[in-house]
C-alpha atoms as a PDB file:
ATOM      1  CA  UNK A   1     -16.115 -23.165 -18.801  1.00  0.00           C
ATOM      2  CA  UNK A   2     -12.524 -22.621 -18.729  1.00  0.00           C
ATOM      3  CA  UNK A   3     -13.582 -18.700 -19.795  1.00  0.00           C
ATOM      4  CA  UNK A   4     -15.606 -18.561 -16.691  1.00  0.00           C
ATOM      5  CA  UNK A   5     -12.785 -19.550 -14.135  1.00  0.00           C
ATOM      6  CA  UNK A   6      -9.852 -17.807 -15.906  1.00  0.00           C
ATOM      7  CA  UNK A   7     -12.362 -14.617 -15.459  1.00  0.00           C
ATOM      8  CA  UNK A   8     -13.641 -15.706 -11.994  1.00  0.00           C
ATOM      9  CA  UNK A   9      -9.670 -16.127 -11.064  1.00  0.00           C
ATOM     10  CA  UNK A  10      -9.075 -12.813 -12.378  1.00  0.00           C
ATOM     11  CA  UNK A  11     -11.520 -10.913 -10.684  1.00  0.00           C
ATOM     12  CA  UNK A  12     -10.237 -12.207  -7.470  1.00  0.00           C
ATOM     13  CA  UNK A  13      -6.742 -11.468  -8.009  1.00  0.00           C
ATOM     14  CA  UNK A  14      -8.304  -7.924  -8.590  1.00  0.00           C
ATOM     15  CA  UNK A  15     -10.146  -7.556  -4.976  1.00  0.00           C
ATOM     16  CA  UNK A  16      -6.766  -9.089  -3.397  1.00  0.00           C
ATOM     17  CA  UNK A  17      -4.697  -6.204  -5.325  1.00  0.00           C
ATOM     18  CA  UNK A  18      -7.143  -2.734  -5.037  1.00  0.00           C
ATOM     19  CA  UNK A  19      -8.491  -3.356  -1.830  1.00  0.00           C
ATOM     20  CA  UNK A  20     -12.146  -1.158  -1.765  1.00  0.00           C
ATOM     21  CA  UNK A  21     -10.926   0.379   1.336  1.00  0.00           C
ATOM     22  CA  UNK A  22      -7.911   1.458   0.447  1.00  0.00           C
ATOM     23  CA  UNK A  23      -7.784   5.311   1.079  1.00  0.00           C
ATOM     24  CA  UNK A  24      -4.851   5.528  -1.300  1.00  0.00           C
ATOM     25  CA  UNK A  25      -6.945   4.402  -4.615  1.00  0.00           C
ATOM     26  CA  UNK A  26      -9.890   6.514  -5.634  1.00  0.00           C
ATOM     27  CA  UNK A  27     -12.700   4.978  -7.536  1.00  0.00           C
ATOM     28  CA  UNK A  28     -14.382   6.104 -10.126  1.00  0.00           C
ATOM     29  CA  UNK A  29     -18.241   5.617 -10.300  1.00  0.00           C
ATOM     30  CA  UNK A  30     -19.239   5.340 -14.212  1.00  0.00           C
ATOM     31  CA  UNK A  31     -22.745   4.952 -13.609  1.00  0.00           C
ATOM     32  CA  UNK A  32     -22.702   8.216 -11.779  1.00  0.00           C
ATOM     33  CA  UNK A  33     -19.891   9.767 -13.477  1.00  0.00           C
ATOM     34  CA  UNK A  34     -19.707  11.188 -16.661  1.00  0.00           C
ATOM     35  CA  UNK A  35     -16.527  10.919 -18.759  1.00  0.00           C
ATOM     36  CA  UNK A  36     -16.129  14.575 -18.771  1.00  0.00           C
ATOM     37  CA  UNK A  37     -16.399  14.711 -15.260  1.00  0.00           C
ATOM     38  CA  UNK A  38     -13.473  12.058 -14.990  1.00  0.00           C
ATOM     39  CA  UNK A  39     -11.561  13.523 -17.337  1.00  0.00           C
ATOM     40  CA  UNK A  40     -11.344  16.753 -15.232  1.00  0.00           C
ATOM     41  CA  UNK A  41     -10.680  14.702 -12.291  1.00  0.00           C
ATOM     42  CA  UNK A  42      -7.972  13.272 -13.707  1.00  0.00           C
ATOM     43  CA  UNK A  43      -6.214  15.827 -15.536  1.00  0.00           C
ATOM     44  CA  UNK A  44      -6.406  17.792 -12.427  1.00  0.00           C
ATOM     45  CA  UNK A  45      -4.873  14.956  -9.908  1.00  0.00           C
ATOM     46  CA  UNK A  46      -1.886  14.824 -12.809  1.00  0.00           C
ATOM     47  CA  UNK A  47      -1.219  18.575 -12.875  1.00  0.00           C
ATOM     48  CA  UNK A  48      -0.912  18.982  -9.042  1.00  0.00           C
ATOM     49  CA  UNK A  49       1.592  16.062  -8.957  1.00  0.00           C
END
């Protein structure tokens, strides 16, 4: 039980820091993404920084 609330308590800690409509963060989705694909995302969002 105590598993369940630490994790339920850390999930909502997540949705108060990374806001889902924040146009700052970009999400990744893994079930439509493959790692390749994120990969090249990535490395290309590092190299124009």
């Amino acid at each position: 039980q105590k598993m369940k609330t630490e994790t339920h308590r850390f999930i909502r800690h997540q949705y108060a820091w990374f806001r889902l409509t924040d146009e700052k963060i970009h999400w990744f989705d893994i079930e439509k993404q493959s790692d390749d694909d994120i990969e090249k995302e990535l490395a290309g969002f590092l190299k124009s920084d």
